[in-house]
Protein backbone atom coordinates (compact mmCIF):
# COMPACT_ATOMS: atom_id res chain seq x y z
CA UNK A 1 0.00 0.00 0.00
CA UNK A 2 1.27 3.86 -0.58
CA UNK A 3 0.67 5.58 2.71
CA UNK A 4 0.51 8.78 3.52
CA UNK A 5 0.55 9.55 6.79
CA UNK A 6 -1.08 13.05 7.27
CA UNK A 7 -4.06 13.80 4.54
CA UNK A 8 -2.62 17.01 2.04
CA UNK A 9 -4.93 20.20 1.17
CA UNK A 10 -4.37 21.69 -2.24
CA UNK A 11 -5.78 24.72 -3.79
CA UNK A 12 -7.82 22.91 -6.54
CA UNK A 13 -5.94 24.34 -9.32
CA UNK A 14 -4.71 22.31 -12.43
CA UNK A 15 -1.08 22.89 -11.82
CA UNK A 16 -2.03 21.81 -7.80
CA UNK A 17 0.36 22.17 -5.08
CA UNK A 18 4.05 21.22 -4.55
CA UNK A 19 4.67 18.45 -2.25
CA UNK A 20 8.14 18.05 -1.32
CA UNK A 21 9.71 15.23 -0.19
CA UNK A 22 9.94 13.59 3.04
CA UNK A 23 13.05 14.68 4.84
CA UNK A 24 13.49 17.74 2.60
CA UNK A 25 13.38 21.59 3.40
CA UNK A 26 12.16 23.02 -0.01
CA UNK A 27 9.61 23.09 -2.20
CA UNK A 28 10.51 22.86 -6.23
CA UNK A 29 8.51 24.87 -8.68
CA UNK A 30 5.60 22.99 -10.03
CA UNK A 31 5.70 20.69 -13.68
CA UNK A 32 2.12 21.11 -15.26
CA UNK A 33 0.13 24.02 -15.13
CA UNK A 34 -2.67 24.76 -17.09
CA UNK A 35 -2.72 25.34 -20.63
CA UNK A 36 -1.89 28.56 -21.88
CA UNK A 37 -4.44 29.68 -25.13
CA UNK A 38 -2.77 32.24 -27.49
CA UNK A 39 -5.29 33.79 -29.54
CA UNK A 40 -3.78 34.41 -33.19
CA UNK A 41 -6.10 37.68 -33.83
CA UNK A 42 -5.78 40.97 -32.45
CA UNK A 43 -8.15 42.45 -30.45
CA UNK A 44 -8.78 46.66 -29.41
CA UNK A 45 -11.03 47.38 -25.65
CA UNK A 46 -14.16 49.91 -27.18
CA UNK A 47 -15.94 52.59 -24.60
CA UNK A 48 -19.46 50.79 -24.24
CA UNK A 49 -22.21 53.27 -23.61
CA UNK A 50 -23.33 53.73 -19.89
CA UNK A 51 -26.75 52.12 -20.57
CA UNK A 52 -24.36 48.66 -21.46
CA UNK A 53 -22.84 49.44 -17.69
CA UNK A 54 -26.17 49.57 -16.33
CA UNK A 55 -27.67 46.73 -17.52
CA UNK A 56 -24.11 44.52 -17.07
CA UNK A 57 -24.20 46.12 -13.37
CA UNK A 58 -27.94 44.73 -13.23
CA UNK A 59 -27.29 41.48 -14.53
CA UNK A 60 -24.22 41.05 -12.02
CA UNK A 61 -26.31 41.64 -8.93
CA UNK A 62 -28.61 39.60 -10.07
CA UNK A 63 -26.52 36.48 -11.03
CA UNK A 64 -24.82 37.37 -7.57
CA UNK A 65 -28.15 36.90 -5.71
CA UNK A 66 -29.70 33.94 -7.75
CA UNK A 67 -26.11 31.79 -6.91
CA UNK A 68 -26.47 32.93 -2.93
CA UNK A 69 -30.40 31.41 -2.80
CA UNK A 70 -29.37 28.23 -4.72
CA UNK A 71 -26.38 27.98 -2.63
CA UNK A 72 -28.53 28.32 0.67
CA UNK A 73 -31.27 25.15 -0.54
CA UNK A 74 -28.42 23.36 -1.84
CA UNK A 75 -27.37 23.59 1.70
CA UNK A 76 -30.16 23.15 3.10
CA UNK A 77 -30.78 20.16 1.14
CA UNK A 78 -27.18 18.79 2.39
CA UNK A 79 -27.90 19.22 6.05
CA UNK A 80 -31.43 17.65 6.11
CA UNK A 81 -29.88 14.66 4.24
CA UNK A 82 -26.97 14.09 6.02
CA UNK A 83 -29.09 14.02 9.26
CA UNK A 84 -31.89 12.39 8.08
CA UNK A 85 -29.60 9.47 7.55
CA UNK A 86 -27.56 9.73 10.77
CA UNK A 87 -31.23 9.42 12.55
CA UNK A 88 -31.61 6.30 9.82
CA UNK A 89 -28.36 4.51 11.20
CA UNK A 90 -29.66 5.58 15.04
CA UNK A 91 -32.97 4.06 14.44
CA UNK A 92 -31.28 0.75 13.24
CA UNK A 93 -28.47 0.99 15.86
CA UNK A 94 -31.60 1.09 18.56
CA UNK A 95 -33.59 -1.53 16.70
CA UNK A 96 -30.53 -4.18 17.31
CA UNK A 97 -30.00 -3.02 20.77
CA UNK A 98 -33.87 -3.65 21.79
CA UNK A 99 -34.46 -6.71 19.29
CA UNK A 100 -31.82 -8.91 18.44
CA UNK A 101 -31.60 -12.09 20.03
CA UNK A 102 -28.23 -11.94 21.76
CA UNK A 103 -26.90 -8.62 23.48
CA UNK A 104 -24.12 -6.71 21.56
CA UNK A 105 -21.95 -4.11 22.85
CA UNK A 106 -22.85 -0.47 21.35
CA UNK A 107 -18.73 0.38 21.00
CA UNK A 108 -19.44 -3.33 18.96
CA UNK A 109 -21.91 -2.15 16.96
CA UNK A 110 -20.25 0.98 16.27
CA UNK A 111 -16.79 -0.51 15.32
CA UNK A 112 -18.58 -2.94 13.14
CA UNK A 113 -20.26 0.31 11.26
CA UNK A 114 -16.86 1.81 10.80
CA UNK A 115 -15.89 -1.62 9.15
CA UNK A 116 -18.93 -1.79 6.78
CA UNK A 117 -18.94 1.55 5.99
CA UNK A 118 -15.00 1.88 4.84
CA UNK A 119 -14.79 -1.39 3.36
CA UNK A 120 -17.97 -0.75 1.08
CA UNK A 121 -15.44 1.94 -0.71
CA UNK A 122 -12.56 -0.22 -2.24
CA UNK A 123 -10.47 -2.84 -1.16
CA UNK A 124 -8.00 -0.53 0.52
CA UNK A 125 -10.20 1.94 3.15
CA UNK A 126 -10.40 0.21 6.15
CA UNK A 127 -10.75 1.01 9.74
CA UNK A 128 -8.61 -0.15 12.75
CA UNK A 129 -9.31 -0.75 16.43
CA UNK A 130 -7.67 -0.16 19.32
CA UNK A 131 -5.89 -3.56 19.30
CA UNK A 132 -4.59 -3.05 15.77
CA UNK A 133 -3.08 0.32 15.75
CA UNK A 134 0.20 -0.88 17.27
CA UNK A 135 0.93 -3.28 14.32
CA UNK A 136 0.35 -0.26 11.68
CA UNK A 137 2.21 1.79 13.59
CA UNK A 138 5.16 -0.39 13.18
CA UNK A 139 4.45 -0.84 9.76
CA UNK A 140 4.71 3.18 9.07
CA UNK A 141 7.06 4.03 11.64
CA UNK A 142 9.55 1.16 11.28
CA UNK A 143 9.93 1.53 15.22
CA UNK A 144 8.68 -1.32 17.49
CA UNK A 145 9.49 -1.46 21.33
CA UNK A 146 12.73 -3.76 22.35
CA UNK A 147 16.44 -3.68 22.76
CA UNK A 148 17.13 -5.40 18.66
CA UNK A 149 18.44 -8.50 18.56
CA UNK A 150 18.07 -11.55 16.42
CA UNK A 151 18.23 -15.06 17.86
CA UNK A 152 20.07 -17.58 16.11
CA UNK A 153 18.16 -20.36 14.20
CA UNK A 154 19.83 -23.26 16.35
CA UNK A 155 18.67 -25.56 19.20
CA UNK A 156 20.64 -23.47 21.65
CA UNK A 157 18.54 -21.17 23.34
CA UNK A 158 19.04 -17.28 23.29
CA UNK A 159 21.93 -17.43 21.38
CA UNK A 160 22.09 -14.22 19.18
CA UNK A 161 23.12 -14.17 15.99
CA UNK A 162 23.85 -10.62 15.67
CA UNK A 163 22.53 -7.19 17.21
CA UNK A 164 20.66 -4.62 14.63
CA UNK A 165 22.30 -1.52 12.96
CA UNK A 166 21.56 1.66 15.94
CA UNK A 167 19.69 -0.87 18.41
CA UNK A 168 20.06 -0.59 21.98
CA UNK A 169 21.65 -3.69 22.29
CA UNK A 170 24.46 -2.82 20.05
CA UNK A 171 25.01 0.19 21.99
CA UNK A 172 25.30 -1.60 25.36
CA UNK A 173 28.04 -4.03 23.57
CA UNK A 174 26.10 -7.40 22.54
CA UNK A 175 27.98 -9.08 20.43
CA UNK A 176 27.24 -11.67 17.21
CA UNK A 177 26.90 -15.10 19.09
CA UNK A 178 26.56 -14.19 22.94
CA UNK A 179 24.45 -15.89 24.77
CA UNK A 180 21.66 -14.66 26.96
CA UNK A 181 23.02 -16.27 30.54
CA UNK A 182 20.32 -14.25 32.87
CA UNK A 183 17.85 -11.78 32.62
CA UNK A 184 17.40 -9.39 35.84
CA UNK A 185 18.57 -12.23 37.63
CA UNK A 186 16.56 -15.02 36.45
CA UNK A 187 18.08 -17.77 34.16
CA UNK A 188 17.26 -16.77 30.67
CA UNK A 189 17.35 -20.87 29.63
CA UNK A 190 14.15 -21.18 32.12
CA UNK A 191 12.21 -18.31 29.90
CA UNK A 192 9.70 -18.64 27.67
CA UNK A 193 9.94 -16.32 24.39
CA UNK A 194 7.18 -14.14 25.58
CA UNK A 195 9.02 -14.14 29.13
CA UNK A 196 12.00 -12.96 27.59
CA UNK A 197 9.94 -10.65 25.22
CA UNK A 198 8.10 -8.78 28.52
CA UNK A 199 11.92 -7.89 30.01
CA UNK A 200 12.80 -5.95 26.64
CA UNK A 201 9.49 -4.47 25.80
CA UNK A 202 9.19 -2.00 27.99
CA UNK A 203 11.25 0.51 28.61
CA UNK A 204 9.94 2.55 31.51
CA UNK A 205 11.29 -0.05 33.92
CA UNK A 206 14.76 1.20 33.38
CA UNK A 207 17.84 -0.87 32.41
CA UNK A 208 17.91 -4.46 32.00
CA UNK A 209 20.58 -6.44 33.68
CA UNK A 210 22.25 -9.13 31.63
CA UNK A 211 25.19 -11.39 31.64
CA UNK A 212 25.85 -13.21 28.89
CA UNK A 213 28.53 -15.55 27.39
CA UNK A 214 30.23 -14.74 24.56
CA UNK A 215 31.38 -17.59 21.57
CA UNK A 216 34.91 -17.57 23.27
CA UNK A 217 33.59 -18.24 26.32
CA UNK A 218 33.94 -15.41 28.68
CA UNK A 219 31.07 -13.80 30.37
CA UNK A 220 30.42 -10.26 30.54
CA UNK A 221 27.92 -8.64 32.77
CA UNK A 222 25.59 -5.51 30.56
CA UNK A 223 23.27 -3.08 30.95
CA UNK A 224 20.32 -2.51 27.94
CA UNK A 225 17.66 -0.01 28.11
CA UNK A 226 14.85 -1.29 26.25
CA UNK A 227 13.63 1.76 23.42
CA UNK A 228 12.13 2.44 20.21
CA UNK A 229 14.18 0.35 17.75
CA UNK A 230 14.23 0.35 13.82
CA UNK A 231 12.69 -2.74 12.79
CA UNK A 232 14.55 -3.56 9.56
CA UNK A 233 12.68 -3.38 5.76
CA UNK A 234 16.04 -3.38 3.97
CA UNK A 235 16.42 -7.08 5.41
CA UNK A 236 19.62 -8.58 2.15
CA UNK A 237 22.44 -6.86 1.57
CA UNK A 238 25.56 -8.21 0.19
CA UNK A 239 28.11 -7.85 -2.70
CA UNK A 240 27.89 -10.21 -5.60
CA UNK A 241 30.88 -11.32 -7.49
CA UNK A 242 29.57 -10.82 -11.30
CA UNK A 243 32.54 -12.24 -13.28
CA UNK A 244 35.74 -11.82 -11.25
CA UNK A 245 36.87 -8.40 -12.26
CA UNK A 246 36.70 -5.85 -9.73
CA UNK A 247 34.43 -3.22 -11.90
CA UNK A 248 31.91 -6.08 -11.84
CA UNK A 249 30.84 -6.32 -8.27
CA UNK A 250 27.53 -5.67 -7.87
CA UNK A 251 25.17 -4.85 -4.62
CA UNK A 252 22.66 -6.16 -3.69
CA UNK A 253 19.70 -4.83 -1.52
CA UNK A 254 16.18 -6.07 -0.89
CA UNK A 255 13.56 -3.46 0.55
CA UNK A 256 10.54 -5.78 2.23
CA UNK A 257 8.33 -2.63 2.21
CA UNK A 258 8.43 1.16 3.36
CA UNK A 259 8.54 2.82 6.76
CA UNK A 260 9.59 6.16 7.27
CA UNK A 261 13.06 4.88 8.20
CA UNK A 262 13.66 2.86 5.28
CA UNK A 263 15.31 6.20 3.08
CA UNK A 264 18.18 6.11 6.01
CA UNK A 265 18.08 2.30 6.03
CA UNK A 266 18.73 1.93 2.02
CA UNK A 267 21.60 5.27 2.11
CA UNK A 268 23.29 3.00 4.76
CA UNK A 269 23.10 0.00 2.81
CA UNK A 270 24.04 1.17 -0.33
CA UNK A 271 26.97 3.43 1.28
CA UNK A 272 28.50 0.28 2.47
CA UNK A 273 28.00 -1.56 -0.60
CA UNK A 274 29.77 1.18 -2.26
CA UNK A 275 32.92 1.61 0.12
CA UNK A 276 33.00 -2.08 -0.82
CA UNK A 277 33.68 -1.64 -4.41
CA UNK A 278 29.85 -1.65 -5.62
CA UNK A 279 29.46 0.67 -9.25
CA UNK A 280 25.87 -1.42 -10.12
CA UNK A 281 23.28 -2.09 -7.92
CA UNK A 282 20.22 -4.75 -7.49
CA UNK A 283 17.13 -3.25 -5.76
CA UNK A 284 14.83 -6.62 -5.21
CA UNK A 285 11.40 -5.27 -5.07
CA UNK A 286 9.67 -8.83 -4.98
CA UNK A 287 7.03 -9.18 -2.31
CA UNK A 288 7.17 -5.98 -1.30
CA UNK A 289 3.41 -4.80 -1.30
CA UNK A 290 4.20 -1.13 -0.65
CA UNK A 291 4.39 0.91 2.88
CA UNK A 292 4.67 4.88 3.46
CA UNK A 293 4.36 6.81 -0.24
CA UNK A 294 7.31 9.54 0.99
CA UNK A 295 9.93 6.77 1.49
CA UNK A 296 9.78 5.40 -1.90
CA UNK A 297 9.56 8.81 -3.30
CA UNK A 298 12.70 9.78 -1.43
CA UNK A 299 14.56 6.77 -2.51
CA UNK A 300 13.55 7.33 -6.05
CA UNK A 301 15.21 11.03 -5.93
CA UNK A 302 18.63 9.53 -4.77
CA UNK A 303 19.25 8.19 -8.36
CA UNK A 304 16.98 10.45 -10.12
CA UNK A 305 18.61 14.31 -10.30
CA UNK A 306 15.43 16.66 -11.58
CA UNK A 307 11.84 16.13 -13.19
CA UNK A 308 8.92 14.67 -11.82
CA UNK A 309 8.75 12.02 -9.61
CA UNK A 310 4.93 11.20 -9.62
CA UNK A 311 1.44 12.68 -9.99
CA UNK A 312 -1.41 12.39 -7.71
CA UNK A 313 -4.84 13.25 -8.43
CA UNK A 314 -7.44 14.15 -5.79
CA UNK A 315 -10.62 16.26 -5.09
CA UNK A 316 -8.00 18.78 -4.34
CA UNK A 317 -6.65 18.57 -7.74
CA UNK A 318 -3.48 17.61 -9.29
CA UNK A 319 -0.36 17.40 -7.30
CA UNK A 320 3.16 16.87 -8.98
CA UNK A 321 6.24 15.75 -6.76
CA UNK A 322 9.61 16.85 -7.89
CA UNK A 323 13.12 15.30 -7.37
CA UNK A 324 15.40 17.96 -5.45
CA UNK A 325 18.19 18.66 -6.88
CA UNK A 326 21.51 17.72 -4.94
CA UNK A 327 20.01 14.26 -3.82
CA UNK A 328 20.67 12.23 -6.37
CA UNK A 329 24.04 10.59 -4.69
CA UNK A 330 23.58 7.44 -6.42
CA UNK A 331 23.05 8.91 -9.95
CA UNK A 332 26.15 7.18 -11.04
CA UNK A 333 25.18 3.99 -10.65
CA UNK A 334 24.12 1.41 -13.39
CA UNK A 335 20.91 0.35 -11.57
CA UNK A 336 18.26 -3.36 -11.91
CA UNK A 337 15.25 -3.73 -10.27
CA UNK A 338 13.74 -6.94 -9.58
CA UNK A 339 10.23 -7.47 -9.50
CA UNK A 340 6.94 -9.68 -9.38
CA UNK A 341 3.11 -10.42 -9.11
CA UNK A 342 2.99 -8.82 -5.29
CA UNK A 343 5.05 -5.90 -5.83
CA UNK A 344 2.63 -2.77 -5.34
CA UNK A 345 1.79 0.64 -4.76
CA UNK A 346 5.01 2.37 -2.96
CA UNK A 347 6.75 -0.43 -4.80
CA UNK A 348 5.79 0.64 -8.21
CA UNK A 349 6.11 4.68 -7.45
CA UNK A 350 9.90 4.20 -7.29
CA UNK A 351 10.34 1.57 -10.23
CA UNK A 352 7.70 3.74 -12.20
CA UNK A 353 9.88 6.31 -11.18
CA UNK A 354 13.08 4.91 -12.41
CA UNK A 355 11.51 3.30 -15.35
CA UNK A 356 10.31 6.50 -16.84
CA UNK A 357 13.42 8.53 -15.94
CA UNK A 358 15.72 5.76 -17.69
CA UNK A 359 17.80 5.36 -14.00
CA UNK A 360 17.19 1.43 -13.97
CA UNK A 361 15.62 -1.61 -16.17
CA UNK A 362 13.55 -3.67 -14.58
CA UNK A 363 13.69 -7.27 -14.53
CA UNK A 364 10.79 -9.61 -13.52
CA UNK A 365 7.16 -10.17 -13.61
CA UNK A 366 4.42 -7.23 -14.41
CA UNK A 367 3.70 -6.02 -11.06
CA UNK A 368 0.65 -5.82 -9.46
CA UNK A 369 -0.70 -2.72 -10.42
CA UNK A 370 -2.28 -0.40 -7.41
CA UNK A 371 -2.11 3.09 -8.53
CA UNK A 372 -3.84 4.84 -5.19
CA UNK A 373 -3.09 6.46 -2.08
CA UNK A 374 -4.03 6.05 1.10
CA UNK A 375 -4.01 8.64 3.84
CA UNK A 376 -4.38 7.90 7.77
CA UNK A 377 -6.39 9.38 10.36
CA UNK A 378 -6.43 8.97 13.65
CA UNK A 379 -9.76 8.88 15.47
CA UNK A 380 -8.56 10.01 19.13
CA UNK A 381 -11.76 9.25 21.19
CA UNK A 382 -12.24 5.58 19.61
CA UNK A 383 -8.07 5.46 20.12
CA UNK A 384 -8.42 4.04 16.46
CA UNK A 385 -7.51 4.94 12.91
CA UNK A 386 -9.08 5.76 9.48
CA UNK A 387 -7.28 4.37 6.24
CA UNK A 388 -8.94 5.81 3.41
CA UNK A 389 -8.01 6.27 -0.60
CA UNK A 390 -7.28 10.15 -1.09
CA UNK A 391 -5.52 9.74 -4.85
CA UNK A 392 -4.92 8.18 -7.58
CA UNK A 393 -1.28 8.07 -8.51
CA UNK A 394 0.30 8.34 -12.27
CA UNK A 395 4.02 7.69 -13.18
CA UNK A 396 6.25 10.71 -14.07
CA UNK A 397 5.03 9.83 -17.81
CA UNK A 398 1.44 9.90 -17.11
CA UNK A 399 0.64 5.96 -16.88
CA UNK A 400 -1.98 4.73 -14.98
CA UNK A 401 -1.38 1.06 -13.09
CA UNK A 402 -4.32 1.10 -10.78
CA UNK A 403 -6.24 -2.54 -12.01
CA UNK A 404 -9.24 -1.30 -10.54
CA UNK A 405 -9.96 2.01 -12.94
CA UNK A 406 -10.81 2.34 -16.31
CA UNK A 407 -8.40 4.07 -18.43
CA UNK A 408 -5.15 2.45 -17.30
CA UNK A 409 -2.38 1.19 -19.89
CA UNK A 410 -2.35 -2.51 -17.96
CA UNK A 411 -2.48 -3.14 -14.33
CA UNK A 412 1.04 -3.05 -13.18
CA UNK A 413 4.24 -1.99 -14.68
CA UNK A 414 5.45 -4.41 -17.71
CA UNK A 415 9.33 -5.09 -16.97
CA UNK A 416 11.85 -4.30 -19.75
CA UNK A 417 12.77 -7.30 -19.35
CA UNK A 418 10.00 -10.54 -18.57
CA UNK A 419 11.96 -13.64 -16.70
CA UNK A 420 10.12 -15.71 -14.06
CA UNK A 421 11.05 -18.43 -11.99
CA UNK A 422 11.93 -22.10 -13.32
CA UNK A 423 9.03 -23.54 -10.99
CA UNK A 424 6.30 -22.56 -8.73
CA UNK A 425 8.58 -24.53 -5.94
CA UNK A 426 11.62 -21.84 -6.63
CA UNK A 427 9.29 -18.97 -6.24
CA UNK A 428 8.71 -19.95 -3.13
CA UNK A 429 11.87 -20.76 -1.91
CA UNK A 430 13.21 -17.19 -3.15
CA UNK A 431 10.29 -15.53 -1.64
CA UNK A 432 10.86 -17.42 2.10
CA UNK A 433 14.60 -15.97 1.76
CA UNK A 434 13.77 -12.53 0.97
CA UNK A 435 11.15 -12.91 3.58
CA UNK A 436 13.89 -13.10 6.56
CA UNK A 437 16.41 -10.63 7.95
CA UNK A 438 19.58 -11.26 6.91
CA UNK A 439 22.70 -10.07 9.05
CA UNK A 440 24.00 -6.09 8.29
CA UNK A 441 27.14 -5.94 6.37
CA UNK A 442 29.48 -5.21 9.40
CA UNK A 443 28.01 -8.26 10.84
CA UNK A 444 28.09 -10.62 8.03
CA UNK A 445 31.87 -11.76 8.20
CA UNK A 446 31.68 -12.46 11.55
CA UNK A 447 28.44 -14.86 11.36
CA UNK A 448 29.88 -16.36 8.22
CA UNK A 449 32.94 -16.81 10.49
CA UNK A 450 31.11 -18.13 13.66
CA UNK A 451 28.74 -20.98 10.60
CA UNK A 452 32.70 -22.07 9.00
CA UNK A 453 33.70 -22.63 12.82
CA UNK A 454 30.75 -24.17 14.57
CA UNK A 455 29.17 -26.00 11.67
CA UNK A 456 25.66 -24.63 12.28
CA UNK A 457 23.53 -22.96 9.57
CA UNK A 458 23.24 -20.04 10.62
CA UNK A 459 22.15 -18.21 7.37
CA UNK A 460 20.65 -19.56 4.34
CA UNK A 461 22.69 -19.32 1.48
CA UNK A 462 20.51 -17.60 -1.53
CA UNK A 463 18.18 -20.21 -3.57
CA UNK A 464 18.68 -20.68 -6.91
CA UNK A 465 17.18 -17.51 -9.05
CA UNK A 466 17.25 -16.71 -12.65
CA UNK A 467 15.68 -13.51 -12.16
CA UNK A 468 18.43 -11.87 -10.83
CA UNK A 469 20.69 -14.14 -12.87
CA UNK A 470 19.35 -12.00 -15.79
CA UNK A 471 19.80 -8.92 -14.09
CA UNK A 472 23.23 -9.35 -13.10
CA UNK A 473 23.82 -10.05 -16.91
CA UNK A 474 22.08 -7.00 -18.12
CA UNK A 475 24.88 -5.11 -15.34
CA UNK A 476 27.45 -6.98 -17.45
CA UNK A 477 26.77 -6.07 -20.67
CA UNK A 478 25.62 -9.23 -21.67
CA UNK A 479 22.74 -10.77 -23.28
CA UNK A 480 20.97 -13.00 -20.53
CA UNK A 481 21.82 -16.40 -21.39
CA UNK A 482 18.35 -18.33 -20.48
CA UNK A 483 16.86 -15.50 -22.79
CA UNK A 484 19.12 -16.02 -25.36
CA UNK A 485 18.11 -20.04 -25.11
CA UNK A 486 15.00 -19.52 -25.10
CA UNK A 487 14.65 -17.34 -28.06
CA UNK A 488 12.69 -14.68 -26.05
């Protein structure tokens, strides 16, 4: 989904509003504006007798007061209908509440309204309760409450595998493959996961005493104070050997969807990757079904240097977002994107983006094809929120995804270049590894280090995948070999 996580006003207007991007400070003159009609004859301004004044004058106050009467019944008209139906729902909320056979609760009835009434719209408005705000909030924030840590996928337990980029726990000194000894005391091997969960969630309590033991052996006694941690959506990142020479390497970086911290999440990535040798670069857009609308617009304006980044349409009108100039630090780069069936709406904004703009081919299935936005409001007395379509989204070029409207080219975007997987079976085997986190880069050696010692798999190697096979060719220079076979 393409988020967007205040709604946006606009004056109406053709050319609409600027909308900057997220984590900018400036706005960048509008792209369209209305058209501008040159007449081709000349034309001279004549005196018009004061009878013609008169009788415009006349006609004026007259077309003045005939608008303000309609405009009163039309209001009128409004207000009577709107609460002539609010007394309808009312009389049918009552007539459950006396009648029907078993008792419901009237915050029941009136969450189950909400539901109807949003999901009648499309299949993307919906409301959420009280109980689910927590998991969209850690969708769109890309924050969740802990100390970040990933457990290693071994019989052992608590052993960590490695600490997350900026977490609390790498801060207080956890190391890749230290082992949780005791918790405030209490032997962490006695601990259920949602015992050990409870000591890290909450942060209020103050620091958390551990001791742990580290792969050599020692034991070291820490402090952690549980916060607000990134949970990760750039979750692959590694350099790929494409043919031995060093201009060849290639990164690699899968985005699982957007939060607002995934911009600073990618930058990190791809800055590594780079002080690693990378000159190409693999964005893997497969399965990612979208997230907040200003993260993939911000990542598309790192390789893209001026011109439109996307239009939005709305009751408000027609909105155009620029790229900024001096943001495009990755301009330089020779740039694939990988995707499939699921990848949608934020997804397709920054490889429609890239597509149009010529900054990467992409590689894959036609994607999904959801061209609207959603905006979210929060309803503060029901402690619940309001997801509802505000726009409908066009690529720099004008094309229009969205399956669901008539008028678009095709649902989705068509790659430049079509390769799927060999077998249903391989889909699913790629799509399970891009599913899980995979360790940072300035973990990765010493996990691969700690798997060569201890003979434990510690992290899947990649499955076979001729979709980025083909990509990795295209980076080359070269003709992609099962196309070539193939005859495609």
């Amino acid at each position: 989904m393409a988020l967007r996580l205040r709604a946006t006003t606009g004056s109406g207007a053709a050319s609409g509003p600027q909308r900057p991007l997220e984590g900018t400070t400036a706005a960048i003159p509008a792209l369209l504006s209305s058209a501008l009609v040159r007449s081709t004859q000349p034309f001279t301004l004549r005196r018009a007798p004061r009878a013609g004044f008169a009788q415009a004058a006349t006609l004026v106050l007259v077309g003045i007061l005939a608008g303000l009467v309609l405009q009163a019944v039309f209001d009128r008209y409004a207000t009577d209908t709107t609460a002539r139906q609010v007394a309808e729902v009312d009389q049918v909320r009552g007539l459950i509440e006396r009648t029907f056979v078993q008792p419901r609760d009237s915050e029941q009835l009136l969450d189950g309204a909400l539901r109807g009434m949003l999901g009648e719209l499309d299949p993307y408005s919906k409301y959420y309760d009280n109980t689910e705000t927590g998991d969209l909030e850690r969708q769109t924030s890309g924050l969740y409450d802990g100390i970040g840590v990933l457990f290693a996928p071994i019989p052992e337990r608590w052993r960590i595998l490695h600490p997350l980029p900026e977490s609390p726990a790498l801060a207080a000194g956890f190391r890749v493959g230290d082992l949780l000894v005791t918790i405030n005391g209490e032997p962490a091997a006695e601990l259920e996961l949602e015992a050990v969960r409870a000591h890290f969630a909450d942060g209020s309590k103050g620091p958390v005493a551990v001791e742990v033991e580290g792969l050599d052996g020692e034991r070291r006694e820490l402090e952690v104070q549980p916060a607000r941690t990134t949970d990760p959506t750039v979750r692959r990142v590694r350099m790929i050997d494409n043919g031995g020479d060093a201009f060849d390497r290639v990164g690699y970086a899968s985005i699982g969807s957007f939060s607002r911290r995934t911009p600073g999440e990618f930058d990190e990535a791809v800055d590594g990757l780079r002080d690693r040798g990378a000159r190409r670069l693999v964005i893997d857009l497969r399965g990612n079904r979208g997230g907040v609308l200003g993260a993939a617009l911000a990542i598309a304006n790192r390789f893209v240097e001026e011109g439109a980044l996307l239009q939005t349409e709305s009751r408000a009108g027609l909105e155009v977002t620029y790229a900024q100039s001096g943001y495009a630090k990755y301009a330089d780069m020779s740039v694939a994107v990988l995707m499939d069936g699921i990848s949608a709406s934020a997804s397709e904004v920054l490889a429609g983006a890239l597509q149009d703009h010529r900054a990467a081919v992409l590689v894959g299935e036609r994607s999904y094809g959801k061209g609207t936005v959603q905006s979210l409001t929060p309803l503060h007395e029901l402690d619940g929120v309001v997801r509802i379509t505000t726009a409908v989204y066009r690529t720099p070029s004008g094309r229009l995804i969205e399956r669901s409207l008539g008028g678009a080219w095709k649902a989705g975007l068509e790659p430049d270049l079509a390769v799927t997987p060999a077998s249903d079976e391989q889909a699913q085997l790629i799509a399970l590894y891009l599913s899980r986190y995979g360790p940072p880069l300035e973990h990765l050696s010493a996990v691969l280090a700690w798997q060569e010692s201890s003979g434990l798999a510690l992290v899947a190697p990649p499955p076979p995948d001729p979709v980025l096979d083909a990509a990795l060719e295209l980076l080359a220079g070269r003709r992609p070999v099962h196309v070539a076979e193939s005859g495609q």
